[in-house]
C-alpha atoms as a PDB file:
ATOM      1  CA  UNK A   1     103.516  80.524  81.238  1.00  0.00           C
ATOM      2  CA  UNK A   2     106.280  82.968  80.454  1.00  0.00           C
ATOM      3  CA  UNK A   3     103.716  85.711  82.343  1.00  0.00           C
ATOM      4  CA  UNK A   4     103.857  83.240  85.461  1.00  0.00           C
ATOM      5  CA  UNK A   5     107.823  82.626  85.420  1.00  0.00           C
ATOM      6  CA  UNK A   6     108.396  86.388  84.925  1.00  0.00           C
ATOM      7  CA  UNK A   7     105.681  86.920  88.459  1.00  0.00           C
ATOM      8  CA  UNK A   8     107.535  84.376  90.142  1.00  0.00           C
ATOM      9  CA  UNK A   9     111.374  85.467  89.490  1.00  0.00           C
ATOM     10  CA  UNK A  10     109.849  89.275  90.949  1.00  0.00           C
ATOM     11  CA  UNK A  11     108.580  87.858  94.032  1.00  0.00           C
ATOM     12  CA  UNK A  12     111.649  86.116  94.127  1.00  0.00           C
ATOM     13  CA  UNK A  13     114.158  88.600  93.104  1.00  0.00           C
ATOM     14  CA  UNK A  14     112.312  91.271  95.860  1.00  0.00           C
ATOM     15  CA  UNK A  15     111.585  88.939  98.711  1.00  0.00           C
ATOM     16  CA  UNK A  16     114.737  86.408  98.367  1.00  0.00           C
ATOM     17  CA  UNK A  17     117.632  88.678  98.235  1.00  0.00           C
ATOM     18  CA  UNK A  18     118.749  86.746  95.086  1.00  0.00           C
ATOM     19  CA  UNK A  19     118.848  88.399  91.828  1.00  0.00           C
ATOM     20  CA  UNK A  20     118.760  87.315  88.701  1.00  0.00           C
ATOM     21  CA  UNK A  21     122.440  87.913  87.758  1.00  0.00           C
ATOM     22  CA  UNK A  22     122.758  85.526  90.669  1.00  0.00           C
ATOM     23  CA  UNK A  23     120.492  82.569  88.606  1.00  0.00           C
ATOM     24  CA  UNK A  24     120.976  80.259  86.421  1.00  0.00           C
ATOM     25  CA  UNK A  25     119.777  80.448  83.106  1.00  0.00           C
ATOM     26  CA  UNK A  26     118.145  76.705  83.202  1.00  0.00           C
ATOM     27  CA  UNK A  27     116.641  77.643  86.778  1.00  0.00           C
ATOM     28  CA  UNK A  28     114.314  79.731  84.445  1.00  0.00           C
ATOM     29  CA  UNK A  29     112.840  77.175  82.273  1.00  0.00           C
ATOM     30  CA  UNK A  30     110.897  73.996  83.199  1.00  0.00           C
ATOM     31  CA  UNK A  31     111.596  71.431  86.132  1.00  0.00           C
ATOM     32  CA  UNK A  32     113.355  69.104  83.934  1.00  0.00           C
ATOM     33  CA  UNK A  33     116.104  71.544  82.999  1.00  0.00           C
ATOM     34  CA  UNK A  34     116.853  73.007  86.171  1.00  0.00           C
ATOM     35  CA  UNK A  35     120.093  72.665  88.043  1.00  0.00           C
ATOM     36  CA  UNK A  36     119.557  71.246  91.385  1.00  0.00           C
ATOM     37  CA  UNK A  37     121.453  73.971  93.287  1.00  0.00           C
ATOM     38  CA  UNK A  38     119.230  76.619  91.476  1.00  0.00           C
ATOM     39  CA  UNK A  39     116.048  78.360  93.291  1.00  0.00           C
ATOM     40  CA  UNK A  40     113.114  76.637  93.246  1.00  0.00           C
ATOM     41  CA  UNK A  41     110.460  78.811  91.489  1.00  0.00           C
ATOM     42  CA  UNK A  42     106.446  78.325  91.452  1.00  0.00           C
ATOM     43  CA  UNK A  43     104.664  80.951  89.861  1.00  0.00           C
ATOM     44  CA  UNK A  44     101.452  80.230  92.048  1.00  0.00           C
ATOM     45  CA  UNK A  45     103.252  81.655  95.337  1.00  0.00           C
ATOM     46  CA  UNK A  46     100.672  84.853  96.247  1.00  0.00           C
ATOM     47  CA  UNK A  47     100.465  86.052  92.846  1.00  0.00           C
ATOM     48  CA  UNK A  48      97.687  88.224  92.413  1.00  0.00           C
ATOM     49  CA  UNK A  49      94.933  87.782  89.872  1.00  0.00           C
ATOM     50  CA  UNK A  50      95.353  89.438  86.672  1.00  0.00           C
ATOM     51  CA  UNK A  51      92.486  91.306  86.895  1.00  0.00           C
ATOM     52  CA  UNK A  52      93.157  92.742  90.712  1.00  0.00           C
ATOM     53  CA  UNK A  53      92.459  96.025  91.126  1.00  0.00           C
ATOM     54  CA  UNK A  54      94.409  98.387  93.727  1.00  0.00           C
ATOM     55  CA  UNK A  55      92.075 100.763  95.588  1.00  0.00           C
ATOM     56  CA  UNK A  56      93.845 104.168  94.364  1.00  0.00           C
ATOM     57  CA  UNK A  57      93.448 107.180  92.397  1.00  0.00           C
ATOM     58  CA  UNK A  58      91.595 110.170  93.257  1.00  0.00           C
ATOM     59  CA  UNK A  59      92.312 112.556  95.929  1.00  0.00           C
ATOM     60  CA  UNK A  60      90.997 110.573  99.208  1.00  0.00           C
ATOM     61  CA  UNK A  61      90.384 106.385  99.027  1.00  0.00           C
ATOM     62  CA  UNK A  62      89.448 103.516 101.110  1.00  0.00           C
ATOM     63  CA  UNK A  63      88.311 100.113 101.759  1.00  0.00           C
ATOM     64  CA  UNK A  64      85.329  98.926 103.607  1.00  0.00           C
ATOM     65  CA  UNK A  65      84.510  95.682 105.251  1.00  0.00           C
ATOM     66  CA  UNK A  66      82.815  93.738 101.896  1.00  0.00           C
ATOM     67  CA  UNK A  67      86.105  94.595  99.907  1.00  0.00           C
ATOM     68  CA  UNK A  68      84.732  97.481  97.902  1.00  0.00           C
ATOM     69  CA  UNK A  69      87.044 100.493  97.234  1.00  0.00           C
ATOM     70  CA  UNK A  70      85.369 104.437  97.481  1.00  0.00           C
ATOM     71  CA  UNK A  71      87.202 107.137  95.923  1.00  0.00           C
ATOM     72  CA  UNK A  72      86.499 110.888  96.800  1.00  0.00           C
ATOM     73  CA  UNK A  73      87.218 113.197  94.256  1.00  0.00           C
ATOM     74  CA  UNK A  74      87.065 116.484  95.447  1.00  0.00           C
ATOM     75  CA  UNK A  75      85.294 117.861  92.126  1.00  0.00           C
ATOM     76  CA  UNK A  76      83.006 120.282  92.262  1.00  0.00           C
ATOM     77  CA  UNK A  77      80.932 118.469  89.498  1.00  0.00           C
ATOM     78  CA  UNK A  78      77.154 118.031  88.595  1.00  0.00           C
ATOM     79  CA  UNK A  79      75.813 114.386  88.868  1.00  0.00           C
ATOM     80  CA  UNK A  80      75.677 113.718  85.508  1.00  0.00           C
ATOM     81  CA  UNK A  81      79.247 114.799  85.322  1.00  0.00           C
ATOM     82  CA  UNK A  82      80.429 112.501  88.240  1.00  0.00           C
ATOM     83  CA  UNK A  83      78.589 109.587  87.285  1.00  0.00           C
ATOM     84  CA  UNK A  84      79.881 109.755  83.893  1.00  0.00           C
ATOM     85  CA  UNK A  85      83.904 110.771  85.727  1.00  0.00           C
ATOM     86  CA  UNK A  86      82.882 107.524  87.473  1.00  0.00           C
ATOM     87  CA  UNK A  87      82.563 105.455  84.876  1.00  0.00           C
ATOM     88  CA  UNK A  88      85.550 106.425  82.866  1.00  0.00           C
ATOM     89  CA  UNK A  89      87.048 105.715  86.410  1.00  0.00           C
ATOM     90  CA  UNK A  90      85.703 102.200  86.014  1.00  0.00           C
ATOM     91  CA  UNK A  91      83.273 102.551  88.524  1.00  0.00           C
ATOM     92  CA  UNK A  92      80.022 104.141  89.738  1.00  0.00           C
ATOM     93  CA  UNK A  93      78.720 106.176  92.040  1.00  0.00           C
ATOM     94  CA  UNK A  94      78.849 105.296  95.472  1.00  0.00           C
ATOM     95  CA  UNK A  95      76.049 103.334  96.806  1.00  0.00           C
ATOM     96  CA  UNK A  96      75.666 102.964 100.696  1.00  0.00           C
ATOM     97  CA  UNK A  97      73.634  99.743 102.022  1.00  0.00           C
ATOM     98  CA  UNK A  98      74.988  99.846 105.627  1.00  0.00           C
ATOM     99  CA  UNK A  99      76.417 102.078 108.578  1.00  0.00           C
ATOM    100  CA  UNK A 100      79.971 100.716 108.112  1.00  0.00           C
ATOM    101  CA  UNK A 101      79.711 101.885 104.961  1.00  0.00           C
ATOM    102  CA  UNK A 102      78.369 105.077 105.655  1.00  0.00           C
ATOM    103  CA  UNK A 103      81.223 105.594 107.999  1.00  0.00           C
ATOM    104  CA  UNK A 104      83.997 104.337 105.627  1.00  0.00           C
ATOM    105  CA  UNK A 105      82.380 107.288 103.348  1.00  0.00           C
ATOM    106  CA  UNK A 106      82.387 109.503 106.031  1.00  0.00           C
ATOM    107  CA  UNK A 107      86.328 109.274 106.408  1.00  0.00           C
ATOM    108  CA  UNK A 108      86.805 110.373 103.597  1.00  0.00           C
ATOM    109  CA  UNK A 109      84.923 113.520 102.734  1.00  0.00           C
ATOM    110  CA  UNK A 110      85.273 115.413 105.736  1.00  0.00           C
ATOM    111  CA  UNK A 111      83.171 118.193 106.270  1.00  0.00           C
ATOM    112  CA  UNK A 112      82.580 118.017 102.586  1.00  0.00           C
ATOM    113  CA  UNK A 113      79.065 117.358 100.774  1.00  0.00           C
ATOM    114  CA  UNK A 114      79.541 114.885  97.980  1.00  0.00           C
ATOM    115  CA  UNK A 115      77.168 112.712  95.063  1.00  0.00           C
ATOM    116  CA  UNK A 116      76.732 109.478  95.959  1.00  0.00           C
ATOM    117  CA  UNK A 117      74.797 107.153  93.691  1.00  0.00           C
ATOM    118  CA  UNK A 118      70.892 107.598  94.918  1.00  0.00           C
ATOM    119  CA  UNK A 119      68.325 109.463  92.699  1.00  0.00           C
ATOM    120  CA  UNK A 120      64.479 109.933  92.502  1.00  0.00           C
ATOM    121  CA  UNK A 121      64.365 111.699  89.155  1.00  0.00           C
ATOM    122  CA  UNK A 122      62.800 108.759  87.297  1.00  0.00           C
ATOM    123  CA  UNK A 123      59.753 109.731  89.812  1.00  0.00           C
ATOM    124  CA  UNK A 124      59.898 112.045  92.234  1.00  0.00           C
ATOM    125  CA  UNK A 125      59.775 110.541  96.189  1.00  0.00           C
ATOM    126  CA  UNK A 126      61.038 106.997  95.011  1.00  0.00           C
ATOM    127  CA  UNK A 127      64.794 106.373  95.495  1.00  0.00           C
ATOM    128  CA  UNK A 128      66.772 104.306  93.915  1.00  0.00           C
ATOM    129  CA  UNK A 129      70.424 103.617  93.489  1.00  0.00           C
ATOM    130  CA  UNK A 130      72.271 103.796  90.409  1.00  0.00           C
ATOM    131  CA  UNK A 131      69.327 105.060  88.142  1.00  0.00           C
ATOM    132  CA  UNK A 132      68.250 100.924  88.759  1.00  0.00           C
ATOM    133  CA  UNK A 133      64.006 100.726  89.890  1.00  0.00           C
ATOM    134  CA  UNK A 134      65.063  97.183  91.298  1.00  0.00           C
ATOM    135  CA  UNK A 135      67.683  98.910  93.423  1.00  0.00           C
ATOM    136  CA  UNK A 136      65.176 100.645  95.884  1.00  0.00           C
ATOM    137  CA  UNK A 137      66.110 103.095  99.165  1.00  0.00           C
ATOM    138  CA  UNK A 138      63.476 102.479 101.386  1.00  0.00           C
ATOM    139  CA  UNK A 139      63.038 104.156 104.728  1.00  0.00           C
ATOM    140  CA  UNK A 140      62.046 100.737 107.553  1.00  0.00           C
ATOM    141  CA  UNK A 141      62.848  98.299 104.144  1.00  0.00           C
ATOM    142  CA  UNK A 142      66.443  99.406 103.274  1.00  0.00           C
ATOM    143  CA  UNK A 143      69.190 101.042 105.223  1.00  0.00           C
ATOM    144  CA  UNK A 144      69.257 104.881 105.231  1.00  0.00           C
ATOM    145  CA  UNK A 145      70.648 107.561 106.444  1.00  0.00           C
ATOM    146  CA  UNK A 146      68.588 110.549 105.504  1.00  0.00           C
ATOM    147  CA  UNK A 147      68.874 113.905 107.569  1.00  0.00           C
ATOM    148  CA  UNK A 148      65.710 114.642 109.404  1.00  0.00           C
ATOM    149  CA  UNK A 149      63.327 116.015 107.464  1.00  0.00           C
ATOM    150  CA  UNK A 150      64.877 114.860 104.141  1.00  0.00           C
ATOM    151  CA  UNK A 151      64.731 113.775 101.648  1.00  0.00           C
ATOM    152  CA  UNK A 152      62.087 117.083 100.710  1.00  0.00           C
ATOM    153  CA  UNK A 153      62.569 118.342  97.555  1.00  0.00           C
ATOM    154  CA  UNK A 154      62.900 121.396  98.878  1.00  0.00           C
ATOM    155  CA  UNK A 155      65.069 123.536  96.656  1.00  0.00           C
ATOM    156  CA  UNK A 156      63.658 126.646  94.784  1.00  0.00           C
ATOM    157  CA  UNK A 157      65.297 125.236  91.670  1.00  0.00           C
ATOM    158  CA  UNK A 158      62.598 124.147  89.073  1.00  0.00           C
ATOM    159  CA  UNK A 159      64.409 121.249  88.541  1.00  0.00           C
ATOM    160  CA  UNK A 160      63.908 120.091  92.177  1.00  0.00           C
ATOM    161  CA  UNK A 161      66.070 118.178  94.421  1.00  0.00           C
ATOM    162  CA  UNK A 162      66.723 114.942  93.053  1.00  0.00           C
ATOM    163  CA  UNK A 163      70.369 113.906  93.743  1.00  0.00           C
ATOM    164  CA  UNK A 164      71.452 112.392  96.451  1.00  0.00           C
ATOM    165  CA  UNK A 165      74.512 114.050  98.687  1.00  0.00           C
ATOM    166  CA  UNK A 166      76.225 112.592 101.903  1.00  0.00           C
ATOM    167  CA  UNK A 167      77.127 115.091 104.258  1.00  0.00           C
ATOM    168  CA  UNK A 168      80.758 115.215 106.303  1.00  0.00           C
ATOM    169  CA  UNK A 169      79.675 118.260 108.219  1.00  0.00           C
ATOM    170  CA  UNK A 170      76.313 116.706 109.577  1.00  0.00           C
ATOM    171  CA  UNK A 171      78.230 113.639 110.698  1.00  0.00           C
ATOM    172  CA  UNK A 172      77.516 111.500 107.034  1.00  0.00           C
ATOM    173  CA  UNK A 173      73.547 112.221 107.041  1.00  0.00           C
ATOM    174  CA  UNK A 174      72.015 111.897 103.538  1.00  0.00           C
ATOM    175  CA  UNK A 175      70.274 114.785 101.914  1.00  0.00           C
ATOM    176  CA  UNK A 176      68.520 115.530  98.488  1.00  0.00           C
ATOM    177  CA  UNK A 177      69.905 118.385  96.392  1.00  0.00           C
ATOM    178  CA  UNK A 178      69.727 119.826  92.846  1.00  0.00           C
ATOM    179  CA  UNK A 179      71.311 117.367  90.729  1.00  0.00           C
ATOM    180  CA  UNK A 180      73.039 120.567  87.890  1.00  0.00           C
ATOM    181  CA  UNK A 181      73.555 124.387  89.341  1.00  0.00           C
ATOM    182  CA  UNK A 182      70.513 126.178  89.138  1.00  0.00           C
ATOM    183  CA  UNK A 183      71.299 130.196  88.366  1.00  0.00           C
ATOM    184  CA  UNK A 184      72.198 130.829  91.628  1.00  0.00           C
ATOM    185  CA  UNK A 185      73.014 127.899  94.462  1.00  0.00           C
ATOM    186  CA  UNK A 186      73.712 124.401  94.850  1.00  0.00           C
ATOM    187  CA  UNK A 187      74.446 121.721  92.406  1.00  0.00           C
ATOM    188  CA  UNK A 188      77.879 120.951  92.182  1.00  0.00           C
ATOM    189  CA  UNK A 189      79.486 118.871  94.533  1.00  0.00           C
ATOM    190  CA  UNK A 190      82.747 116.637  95.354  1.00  0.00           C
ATOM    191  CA  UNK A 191      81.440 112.546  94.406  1.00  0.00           C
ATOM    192  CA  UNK A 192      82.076 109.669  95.827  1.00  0.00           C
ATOM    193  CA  UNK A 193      83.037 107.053  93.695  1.00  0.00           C
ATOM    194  CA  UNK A 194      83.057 102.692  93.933  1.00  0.00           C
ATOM    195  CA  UNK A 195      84.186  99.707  92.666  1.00  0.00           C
END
């Protein structure tokens, strides 16, 4: 309760112009104390939930339509690394099941490449989001949003191409990369994160 009165005299302290040098002691405690020239204060007035969560924190963020918050952190990192940055974040790795989405995404990596949260490297040509087999990105079944010609595996790392990256400078087209740095090339990237 003291939680709620404590809420309630903030709202009302920032919104009311009162303060509480202006309020009366027994205006703070239950109805049946208060003075009846003192505020009225209920702690249910547009308090948030506990548990809210702002949409901040890394070096680009925003909010799509369902309510879930990306964060773009410019990195570079390997996936492993950004999933696991993620998750000490208190998120995951961004997964993209629509063109809004994909757009929201888009906004805020630029002409960046970045991780988002697809993988085949459980077995190679099946995608799947978050590491998850009943999670599937199917081309026709699922949205995508895959480059022509991609995903291919194509990399001359041994390690293949099994990472998914969005891309800002081919207008938020998906593509498979190396998911570490082989000697020489790709395999690092800025990530995407959600929650």
């Amino acid at each position: 309760m003291g939680v709620r009165i404590a809420a309630a005299i903030a709202l009302l302290a920032g919104c009311s112009g009162a303060t509480l040098d202006d309020t009366p002691v027994d205006a703070l405690t239950s109805d049946s104390t208060r003075s009846a020239d003192a505020p009225q204060i209920d702690a249910a007035i547009d308090a948030p939930p506990i548990d809210a969560r702002l949409c901040a924190g890394g070096d680009a963020r925003a909010t799509d339509a369902t309510g879930s918050c990306f964060v773009y952190f410019t990195g570079p990192a390997t996936y492993a690394v950004a999933e696991a940055a993620c998750a000490t974040f208190g998120s995951k790795l961004a997964v993209i099941k629509n063109a809004a989405t994909n757009a929201t995404v888009v906004t805020l990596i630029g002409q960046t490449d970045a991780f988002l949260g697809g993988t085949d490297s459980a077995t190679e040509g099946s995608w799947i989001w978050l590491r998850n087999p009943a999670d599937p990105i199917t081309v026709g079944v699922n949205y995508t949003h895959w480059r022509t010609g991609e995903p291919n595996n194509g990399s001359t790392n041994p390690e293949g191409e099994d990472c998914m990256i969005i891309e800002g400078d081919q207008g938020g087209t998906w593509d498979d990369r190396p998911c570490a740095p082989p000697p020489v090339g790709a395999g690092s990237y800025a990530y995407v994160c959600q929650f």
